[in-house]
Protein backbone atom coordinates (compact mmCIF):
# COMPACT_ATOMS: atom_id res chain seq x y z
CA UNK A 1 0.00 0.00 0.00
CA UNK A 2 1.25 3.14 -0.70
CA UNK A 3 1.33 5.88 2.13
CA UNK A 4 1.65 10.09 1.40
CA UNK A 5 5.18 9.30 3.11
CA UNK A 6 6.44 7.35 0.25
CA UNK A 7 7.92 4.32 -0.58
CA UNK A 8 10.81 4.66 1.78
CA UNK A 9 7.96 4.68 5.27
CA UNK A 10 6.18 1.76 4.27
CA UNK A 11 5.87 -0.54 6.69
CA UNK A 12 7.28 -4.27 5.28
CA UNK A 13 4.50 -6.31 5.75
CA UNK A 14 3.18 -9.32 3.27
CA UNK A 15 1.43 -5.82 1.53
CA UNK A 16 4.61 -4.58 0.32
CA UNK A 17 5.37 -7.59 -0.65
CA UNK A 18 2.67 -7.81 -3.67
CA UNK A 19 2.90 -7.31 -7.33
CA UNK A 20 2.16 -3.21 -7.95
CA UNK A 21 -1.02 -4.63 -9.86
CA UNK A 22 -2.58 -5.67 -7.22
CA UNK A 23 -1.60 -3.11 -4.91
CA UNK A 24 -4.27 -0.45 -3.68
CA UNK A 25 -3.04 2.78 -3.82
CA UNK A 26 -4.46 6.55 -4.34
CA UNK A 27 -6.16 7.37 -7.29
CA UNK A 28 -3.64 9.94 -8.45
CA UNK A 29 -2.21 13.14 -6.74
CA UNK A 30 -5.48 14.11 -6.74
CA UNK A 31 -7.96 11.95 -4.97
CA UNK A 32 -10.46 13.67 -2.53
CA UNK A 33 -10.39 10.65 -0.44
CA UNK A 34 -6.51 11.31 0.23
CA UNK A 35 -6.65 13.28 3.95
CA UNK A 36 -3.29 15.41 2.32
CA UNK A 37 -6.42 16.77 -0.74
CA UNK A 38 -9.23 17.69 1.97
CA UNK A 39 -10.51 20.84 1.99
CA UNK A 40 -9.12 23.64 4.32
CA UNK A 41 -12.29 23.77 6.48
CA UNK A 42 -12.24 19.55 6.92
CA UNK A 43 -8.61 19.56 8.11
CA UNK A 44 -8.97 22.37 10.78
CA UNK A 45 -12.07 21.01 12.22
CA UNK A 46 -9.84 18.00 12.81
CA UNK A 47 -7.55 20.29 14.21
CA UNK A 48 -9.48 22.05 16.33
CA UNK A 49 -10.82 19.36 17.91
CA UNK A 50 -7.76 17.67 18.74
CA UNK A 51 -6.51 21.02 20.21
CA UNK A 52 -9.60 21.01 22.40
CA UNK A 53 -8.74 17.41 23.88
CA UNK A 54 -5.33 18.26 24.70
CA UNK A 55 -6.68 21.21 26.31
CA UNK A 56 -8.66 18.80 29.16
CA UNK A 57 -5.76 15.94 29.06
CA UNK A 58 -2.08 16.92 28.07
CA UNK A 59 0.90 18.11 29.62
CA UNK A 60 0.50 20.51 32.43
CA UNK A 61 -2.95 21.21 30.89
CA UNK A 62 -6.51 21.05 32.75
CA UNK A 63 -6.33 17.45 33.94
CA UNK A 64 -3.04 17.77 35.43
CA UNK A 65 -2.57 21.29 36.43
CA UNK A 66 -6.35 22.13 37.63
CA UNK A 67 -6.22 19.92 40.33
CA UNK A 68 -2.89 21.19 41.86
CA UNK A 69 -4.57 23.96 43.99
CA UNK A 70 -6.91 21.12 45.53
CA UNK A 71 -4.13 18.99 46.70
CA UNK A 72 -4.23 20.76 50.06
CA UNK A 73 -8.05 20.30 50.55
CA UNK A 74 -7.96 17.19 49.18
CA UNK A 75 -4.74 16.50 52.24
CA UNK A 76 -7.51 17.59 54.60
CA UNK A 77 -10.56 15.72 53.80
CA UNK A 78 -8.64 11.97 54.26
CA UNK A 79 -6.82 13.19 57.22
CA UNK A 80 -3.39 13.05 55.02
CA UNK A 81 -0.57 14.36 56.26
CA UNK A 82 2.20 12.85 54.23
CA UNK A 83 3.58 15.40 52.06
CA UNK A 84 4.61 13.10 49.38
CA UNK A 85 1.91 10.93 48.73
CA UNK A 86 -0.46 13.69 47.96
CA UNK A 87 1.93 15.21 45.37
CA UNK A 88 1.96 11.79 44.04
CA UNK A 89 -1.54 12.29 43.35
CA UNK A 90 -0.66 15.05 40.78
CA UNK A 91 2.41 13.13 39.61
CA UNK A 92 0.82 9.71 38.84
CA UNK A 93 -1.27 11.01 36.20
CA UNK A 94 1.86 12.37 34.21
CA UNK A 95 3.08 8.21 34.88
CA UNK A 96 -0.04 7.54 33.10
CA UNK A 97 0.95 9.58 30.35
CA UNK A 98 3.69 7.27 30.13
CA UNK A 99 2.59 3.71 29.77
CA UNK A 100 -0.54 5.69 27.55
CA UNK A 101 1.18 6.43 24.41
CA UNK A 102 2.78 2.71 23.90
CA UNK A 103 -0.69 1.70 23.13
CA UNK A 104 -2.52 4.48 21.76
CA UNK A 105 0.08 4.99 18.95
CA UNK A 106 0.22 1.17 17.76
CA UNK A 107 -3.64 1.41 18.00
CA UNK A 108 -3.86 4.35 15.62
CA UNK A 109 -1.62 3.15 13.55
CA UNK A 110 -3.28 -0.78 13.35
CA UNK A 111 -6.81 0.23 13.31
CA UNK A 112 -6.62 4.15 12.62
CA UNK A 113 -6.50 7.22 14.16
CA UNK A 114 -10.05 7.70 14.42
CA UNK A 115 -11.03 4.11 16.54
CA UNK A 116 -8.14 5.32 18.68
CA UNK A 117 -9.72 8.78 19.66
CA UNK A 118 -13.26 7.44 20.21
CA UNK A 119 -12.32 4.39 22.76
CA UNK A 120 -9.48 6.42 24.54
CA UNK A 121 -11.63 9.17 25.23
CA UNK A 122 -14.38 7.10 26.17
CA UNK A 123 -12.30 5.12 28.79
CA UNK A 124 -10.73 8.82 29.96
CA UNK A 125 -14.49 9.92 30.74
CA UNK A 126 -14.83 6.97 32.53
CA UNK A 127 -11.82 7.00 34.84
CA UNK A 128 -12.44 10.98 35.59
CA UNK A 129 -16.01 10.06 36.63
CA UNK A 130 -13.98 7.32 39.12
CA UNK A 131 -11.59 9.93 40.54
CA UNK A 132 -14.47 12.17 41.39
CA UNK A 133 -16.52 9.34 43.39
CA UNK A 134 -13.10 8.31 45.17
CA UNK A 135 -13.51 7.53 48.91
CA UNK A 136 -9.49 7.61 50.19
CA UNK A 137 -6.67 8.56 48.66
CA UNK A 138 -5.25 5.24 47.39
CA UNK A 139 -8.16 5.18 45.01
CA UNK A 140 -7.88 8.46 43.30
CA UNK A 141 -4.24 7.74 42.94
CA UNK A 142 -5.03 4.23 41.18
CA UNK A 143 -7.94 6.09 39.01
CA UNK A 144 -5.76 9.22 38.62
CA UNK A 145 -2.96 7.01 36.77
CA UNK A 146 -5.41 5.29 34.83
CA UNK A 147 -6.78 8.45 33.60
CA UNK A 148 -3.36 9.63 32.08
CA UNK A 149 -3.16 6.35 30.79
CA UNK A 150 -6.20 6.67 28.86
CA UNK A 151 -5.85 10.10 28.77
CA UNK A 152 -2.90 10.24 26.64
CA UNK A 153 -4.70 10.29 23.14
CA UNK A 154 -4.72 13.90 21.84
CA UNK A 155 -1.30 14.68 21.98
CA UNK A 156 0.41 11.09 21.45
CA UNK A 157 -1.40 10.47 18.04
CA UNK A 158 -2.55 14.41 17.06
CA UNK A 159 1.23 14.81 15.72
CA UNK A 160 0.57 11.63 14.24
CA UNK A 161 -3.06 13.37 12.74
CA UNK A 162 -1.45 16.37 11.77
CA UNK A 163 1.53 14.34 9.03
CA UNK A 164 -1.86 12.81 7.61
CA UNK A 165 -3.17 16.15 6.90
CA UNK A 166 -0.57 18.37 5.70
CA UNK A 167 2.78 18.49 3.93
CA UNK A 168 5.45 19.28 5.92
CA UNK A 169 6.00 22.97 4.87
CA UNK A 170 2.37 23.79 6.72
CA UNK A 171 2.87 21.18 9.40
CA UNK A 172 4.31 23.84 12.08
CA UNK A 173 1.33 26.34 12.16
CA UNK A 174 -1.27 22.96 12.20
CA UNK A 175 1.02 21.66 15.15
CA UNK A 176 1.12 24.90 17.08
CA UNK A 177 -2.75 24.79 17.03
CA UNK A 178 -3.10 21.63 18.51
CA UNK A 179 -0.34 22.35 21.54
CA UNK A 180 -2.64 25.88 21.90
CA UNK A 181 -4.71 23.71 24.21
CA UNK A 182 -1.74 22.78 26.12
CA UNK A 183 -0.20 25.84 26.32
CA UNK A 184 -3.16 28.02 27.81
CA UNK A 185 -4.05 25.28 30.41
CA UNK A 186 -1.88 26.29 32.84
CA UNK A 187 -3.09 29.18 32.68
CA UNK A 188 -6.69 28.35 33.08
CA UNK A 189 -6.77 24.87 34.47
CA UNK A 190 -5.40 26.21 38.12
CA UNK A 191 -7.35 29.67 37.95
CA UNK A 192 -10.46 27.62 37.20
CA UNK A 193 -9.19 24.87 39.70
CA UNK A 194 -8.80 26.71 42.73
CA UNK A 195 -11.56 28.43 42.89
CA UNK A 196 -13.85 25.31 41.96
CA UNK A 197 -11.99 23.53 45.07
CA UNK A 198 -12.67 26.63 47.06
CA UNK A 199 -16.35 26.91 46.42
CA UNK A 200 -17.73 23.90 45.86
CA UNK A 201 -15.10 21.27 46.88
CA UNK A 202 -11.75 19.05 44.50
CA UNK A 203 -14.54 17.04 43.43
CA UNK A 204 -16.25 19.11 41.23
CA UNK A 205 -12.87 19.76 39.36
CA UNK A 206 -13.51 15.99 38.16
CA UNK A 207 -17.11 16.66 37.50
CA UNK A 208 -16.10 19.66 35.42
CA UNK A 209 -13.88 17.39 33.56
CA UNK A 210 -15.87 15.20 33.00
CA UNK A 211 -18.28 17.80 31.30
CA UNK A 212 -15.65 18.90 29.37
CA UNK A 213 -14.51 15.98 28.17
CA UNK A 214 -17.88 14.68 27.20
CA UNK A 215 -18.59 16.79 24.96
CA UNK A 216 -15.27 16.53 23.08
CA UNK A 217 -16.46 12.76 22.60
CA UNK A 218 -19.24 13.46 21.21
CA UNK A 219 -17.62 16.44 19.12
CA UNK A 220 -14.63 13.96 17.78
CA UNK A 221 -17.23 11.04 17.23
CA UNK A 222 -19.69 13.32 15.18
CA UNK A 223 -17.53 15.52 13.38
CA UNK A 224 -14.04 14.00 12.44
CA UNK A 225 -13.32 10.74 10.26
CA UNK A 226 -10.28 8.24 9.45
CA UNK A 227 -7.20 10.31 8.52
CA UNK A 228 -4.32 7.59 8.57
CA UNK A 229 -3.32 7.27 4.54
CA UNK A 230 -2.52 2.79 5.53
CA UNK A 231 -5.89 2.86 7.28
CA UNK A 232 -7.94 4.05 4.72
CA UNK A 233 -6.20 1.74 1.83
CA UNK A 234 -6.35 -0.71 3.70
CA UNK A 235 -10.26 -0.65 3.78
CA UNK A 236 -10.63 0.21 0.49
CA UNK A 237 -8.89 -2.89 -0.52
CA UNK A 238 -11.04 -4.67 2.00
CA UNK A 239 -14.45 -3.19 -0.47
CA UNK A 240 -12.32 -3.99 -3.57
CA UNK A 241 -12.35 -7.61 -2.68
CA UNK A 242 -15.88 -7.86 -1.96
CA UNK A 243 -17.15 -5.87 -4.73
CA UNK A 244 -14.49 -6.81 -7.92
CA UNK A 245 -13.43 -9.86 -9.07
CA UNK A 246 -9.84 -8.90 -8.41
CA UNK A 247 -9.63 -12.05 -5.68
CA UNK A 248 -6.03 -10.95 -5.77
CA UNK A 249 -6.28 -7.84 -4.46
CA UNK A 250 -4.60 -7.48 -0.72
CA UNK A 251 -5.06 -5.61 2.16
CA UNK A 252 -3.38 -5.51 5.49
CA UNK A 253 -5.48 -7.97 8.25
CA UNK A 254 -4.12 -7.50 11.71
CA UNK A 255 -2.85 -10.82 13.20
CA UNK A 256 -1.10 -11.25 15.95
CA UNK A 257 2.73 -10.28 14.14
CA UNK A 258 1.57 -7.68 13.07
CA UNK A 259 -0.24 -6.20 16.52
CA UNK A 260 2.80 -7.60 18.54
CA UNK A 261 5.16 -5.97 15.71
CA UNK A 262 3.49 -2.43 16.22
CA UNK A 263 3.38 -2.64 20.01
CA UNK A 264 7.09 -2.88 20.19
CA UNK A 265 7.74 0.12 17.08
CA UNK A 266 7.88 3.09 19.94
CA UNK A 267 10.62 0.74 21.88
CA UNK A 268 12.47 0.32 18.83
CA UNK A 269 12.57 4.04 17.77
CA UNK A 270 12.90 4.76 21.57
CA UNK A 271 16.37 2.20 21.54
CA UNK A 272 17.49 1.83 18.22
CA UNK A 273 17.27 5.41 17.05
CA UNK A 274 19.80 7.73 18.38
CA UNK A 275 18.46 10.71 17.50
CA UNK A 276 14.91 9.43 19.00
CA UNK A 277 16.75 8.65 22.49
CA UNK A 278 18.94 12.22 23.02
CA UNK A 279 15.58 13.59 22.52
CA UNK A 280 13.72 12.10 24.71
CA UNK A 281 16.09 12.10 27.66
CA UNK A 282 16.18 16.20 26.73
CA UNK A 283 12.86 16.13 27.07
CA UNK A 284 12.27 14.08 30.40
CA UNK A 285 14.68 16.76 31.59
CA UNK A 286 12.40 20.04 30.48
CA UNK A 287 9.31 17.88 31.49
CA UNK A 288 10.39 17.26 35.47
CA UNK A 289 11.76 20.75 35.71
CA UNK A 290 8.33 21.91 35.01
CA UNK A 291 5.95 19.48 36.76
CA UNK A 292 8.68 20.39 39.76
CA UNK A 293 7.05 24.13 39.80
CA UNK A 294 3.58 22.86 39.24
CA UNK A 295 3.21 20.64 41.66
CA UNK A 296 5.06 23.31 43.65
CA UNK A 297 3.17 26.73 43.06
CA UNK A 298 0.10 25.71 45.34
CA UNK A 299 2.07 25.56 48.38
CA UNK A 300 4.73 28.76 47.59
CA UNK A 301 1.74 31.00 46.71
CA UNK A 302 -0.51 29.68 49.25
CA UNK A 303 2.41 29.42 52.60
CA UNK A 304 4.98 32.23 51.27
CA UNK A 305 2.27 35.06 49.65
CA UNK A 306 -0.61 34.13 51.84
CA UNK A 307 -2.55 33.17 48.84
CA UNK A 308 -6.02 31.83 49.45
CA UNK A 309 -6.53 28.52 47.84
CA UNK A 310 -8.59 30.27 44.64
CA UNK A 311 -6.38 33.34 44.48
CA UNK A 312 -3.58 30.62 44.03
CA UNK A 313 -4.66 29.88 41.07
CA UNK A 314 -3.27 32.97 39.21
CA UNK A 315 0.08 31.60 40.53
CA UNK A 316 0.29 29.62 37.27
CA UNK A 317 -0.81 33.22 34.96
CA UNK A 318 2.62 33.77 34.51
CA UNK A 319 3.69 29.94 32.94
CA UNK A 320 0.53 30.02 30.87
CA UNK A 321 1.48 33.38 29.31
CA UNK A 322 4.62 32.14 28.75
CA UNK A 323 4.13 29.35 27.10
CA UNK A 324 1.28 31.24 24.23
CA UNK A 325 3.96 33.44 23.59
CA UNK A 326 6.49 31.03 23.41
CA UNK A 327 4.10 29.34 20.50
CA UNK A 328 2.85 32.33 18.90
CA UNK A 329 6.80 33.33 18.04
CA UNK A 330 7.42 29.11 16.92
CA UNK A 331 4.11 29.46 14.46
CA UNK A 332 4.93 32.56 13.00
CA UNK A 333 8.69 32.17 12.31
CA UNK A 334 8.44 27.80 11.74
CA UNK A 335 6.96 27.26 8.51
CA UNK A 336 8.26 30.60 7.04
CA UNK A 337 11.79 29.35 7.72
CA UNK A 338 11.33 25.52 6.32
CA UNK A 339 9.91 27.36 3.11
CA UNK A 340 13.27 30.01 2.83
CA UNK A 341 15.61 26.74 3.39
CA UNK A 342 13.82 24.88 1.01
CA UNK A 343 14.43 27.81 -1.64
CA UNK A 344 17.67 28.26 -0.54
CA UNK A 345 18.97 24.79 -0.40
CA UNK A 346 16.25 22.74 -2.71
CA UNK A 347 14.86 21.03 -0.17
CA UNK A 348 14.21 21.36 3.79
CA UNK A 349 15.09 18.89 6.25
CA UNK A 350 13.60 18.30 9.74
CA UNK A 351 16.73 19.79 11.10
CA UNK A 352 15.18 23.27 10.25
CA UNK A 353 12.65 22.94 12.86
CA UNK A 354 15.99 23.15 15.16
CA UNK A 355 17.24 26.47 15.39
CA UNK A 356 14.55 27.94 17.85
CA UNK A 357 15.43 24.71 20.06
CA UNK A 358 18.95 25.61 20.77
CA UNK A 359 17.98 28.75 22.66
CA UNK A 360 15.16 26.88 25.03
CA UNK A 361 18.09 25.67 27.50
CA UNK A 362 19.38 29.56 28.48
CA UNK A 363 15.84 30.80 28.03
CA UNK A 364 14.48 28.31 30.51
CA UNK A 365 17.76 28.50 33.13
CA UNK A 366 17.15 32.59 33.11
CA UNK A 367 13.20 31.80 34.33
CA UNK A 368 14.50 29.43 36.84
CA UNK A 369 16.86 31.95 38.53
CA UNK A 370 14.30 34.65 38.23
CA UNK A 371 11.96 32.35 40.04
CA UNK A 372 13.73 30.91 42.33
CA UNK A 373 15.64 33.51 43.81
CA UNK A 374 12.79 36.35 43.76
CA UNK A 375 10.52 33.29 46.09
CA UNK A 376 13.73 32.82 48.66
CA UNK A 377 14.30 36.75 48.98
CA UNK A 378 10.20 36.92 49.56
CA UNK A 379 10.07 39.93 46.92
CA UNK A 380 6.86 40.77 45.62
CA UNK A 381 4.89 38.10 43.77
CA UNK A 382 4.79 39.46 40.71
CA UNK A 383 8.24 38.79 40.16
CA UNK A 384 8.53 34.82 40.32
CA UNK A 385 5.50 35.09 38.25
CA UNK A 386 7.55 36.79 35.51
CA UNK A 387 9.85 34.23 36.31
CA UNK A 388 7.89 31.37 35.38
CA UNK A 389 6.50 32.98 32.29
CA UNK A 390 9.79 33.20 30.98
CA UNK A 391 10.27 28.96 31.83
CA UNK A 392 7.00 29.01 29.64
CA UNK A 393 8.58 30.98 27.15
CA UNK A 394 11.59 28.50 27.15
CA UNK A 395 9.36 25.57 27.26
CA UNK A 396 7.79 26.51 23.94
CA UNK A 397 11.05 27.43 22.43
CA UNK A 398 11.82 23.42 23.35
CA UNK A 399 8.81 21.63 22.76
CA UNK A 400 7.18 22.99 19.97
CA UNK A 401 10.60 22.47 17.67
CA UNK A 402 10.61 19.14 19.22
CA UNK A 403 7.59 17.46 17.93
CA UNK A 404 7.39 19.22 14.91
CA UNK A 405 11.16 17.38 13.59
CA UNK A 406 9.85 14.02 15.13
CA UNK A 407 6.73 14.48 13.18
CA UNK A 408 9.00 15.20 9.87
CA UNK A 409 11.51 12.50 10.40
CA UNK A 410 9.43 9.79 11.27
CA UNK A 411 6.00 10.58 9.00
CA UNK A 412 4.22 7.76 8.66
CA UNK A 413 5.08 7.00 12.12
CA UNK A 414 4.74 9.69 13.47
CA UNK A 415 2.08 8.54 16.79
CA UNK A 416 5.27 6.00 17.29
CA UNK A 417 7.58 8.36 17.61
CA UNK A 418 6.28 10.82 19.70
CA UNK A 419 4.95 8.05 21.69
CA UNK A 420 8.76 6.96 22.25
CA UNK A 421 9.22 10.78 23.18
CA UNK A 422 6.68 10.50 25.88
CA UNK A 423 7.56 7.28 27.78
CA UNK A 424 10.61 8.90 29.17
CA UNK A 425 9.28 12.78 29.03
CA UNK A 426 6.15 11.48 31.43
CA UNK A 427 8.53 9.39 33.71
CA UNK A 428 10.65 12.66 33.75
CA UNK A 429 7.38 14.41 34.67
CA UNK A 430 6.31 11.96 37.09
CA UNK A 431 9.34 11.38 39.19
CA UNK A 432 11.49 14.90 39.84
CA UNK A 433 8.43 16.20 41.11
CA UNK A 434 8.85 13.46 44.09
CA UNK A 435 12.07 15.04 45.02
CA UNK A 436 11.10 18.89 44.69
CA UNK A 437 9.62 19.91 47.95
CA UNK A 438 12.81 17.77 49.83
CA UNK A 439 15.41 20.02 47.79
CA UNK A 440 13.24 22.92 48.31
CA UNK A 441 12.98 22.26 52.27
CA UNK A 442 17.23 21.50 52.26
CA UNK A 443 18.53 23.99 49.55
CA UNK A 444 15.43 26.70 49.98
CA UNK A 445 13.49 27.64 46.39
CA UNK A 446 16.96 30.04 45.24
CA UNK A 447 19.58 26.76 45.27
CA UNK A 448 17.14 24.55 44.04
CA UNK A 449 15.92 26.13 41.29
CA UNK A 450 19.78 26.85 40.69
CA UNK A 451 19.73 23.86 40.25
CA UNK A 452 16.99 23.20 38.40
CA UNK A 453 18.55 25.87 35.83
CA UNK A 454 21.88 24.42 35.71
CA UNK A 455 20.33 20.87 34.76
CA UNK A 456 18.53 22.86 31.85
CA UNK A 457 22.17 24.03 30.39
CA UNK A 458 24.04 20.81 30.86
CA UNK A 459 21.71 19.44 28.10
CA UNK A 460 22.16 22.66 25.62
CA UNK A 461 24.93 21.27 23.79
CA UNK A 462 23.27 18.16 23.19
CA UNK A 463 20.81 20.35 21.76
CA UNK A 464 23.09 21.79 19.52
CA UNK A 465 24.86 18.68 18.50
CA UNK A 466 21.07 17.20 17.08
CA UNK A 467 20.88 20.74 14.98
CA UNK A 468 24.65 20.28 13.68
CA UNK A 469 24.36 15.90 13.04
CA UNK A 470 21.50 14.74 13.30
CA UNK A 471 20.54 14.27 9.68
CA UNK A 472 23.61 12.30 9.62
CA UNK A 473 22.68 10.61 12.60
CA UNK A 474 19.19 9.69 11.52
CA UNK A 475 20.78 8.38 8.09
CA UNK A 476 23.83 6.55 9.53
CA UNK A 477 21.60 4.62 12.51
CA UNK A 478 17.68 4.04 10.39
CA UNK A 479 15.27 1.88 12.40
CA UNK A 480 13.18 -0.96 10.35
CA UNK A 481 10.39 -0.04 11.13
């Protein structure tokens, strides 16, 4: 079968393997059933939904981050007065996010992106609903972690859904729309949080999610359809079968090889491909550094500022801020610069998506300091605000670039690979937070966040080194996939 990626992506299964007469393919450049030849207004309402769900379930967004101001009521309720285990309850959804992607990304890419969406968010509902009925704290944590399990959808297999619909010249501006979700949440999400917790309790924050989430089912289920190019082939070959006399014509049916052999594809990127490893461990980096100040703001704004637990909220402003201006610069400048390359060299690479990268290390240290050091000299708390707005900024300047050259080096797997990205950026996520509020008690919030900073520019010339070698990298060391 023939994917938009080209010969070079397909996957070598018995398919690939058949004479090109009896191989299904698109009916020219041109065919309105290919997602890359869908109208404008088709491809952004896919976008826009996706966008939406990462909103309520991805990184730092609403699931994660609106419940951080309710830790402390949530502390008082069960009579919980270990310090760790209710930060764990914030953390073990970002675990979930972990274990997530390794099967929503072979499930998009076996039975489609669309089947994927639909049951995910279905089981995410479900699991929400659970937290909110919890009766102690071991059971929200076990529900909390199956929700970012199931959870972990959106932004797992919407890089994935953005390859299918665009070239990779427009893929920057499409990507930055679907992380706008993620990057306003922290804004929202703890504003919206806190003051839910303070007037009608934490467990209308689930019910609220639960709402919201809803409806996005419903939404993605009524509005969006199959984008995946092997998916969509692979059915039509299915009708072809039935309906011609062509006996001979094949299509992909998914035995157990073949569901075993996609399981294991983000392992193999995640191991096998360099490039895909310095990544990721770059990324687990960024990811604990910032779950380590939003797991952290609650208690800072609420014990240092004399926050109430609603005001606290706003604590997270600055980081949301950040982070929208960190995306509005990425999907202004992105796609303009892939374009000038491509006229100036003949072609562009994913390498171009680089540059911007390469400054998120110092951009993200300076935030830390700012932070960290206006909190331990108590100075007003507008400052560590700022200060976290500019880790946004950096964050942006990091992530963005970062999905946007896995999405262009790995296309038709694209779900895969950011899927291997997010095993180790969610354990990242999940476990420096554990350690945070012990090096904040022994080093106070200026060392630590020193620290936090300095860990930041230890991994900037890895950075660099991807931007310099890594097309030479990725062509020295490709995975079968």
């Amino acid at each position: 079968m023939e994917t938009p990626a080209g010969k070079a992506d397909r996957p070598r299964d018995h398919d690939s393997e058949q004479s090109q007469d009896n191989v299904v393919s698109w009916e020219g450049e041109d065919d309105p059933t290919n997602p890359l030849n869908w109208s404008p207004l088709a491809k952004w309402v896919h976008v826009a939904i996706i966008s939406i769900g990462t909103f309520t379930i991805e990184k730092s967004p609403l699931a994660s981050s609106i419940f951080a101001p309710g830790v402390v009521e949530l502390a008082h309720e069960f009579h919980e007065e270990n310090q760790l285990l209710t930060t764990i309850v914030v953390s073990i959804f970002v675990l979930g996010l972990a274990f997530g992607p390794l099967l929503a990304a072979p499930i998009s890419e076996m039975y489609g992106r669309w089947i994927c969406y639909t049951v995910f968010n279905i089981l995410y509902t479900i699991f929400t609903v659970a937290c909110g009925v919890s009766t102690n704290i071991s059971m929200l944590i076990v529900f909390r972690f199956f929700a970012g399990v199931t959870g972990s959808a959106p932004l797992t297999i919407g890089g994935g859904t953005v390859a299918d619909l665009f070239p990779m010249h427009q893929r920057g501006l499409a990507l930055s729309f679907v992380t706008l979700g993620q990057a306003v949440a922290p804004a929202i999400g703890p504003v919206a949080g806190g003051f839910l917790t303070q007037n009608l309790g934490w467990r209308w924050v689930f019910w609220l999610l639960t709402i919201v989430n809803g409806t996005i089912t419903i939404c993605q289920i009524l509005f969006t359809r199959e984008t995946y190019a092997m998916t969509i082939l692979n059915r039509r070959a299915k009708r072809l079968r039935k309906t011609t006399v062509h006996s001979s014509v094949t299509h992909r049916s998914v035995n157990f090889a073949i569901f075993f052999y996609s399981l294991v594809r983000p392992c193999k990127l995640l191991l096998l491909s360099p490039i895909s490893l310095i990544v990721a461990l770059c990324c687990a980096v960024i990811y604990g550094i910032l779950y380590v100040l939003v797991t952290t703001f609650s208690p800072v704004f609420q014990d240092t500022y004399h926050f109430s637990i609603g005001i606290s909220g706003l604590g997270y402003l600055g980081l949301g801020i950040g982070n929208l201006v960190g995306l509005w610069i990425f999907s202004m400048t992105s796609d303009r610069y892939m374009v000038a390359q491509a006229n100036r060299f003949g072609s562009a690479k994913p390498e171009h998506r680089l540059p911007m990268m390469i400054l998120s290390g110092p951009v993200i240290a300076a935030g830390l300091f700012w932070y960290g050091w206006s909190v331990q000299a108590r100075i007003h708390w507008m400052m560590p605000i700022v200060g976290s707005g500019i880790v946004g900024l950096g964050n942006m300047f990091f992530f963005m670039p970062m999905v946007s050259y896995l999405v262009d080096s790995f296309p038709t797997y694209a779900a895969s690979a950011i899927a291997a990205n997010a095993v180790l950026r969610s354990i990242g996520g999940a476990v420096l937070p554990l350690a945070g509020q012990r090096m904040y008690d022994t080093l106070g919030f200026g060392w630590g966040n020193s620290i936090l900073a300095f860990m930041a520019l230890v991994f900037n010339p890895l950075l660099i080194a991807i931007y310099r070698y890594g097309e030479y990298i990725r062509t020295r060391w490709q995975v079968k996939l």
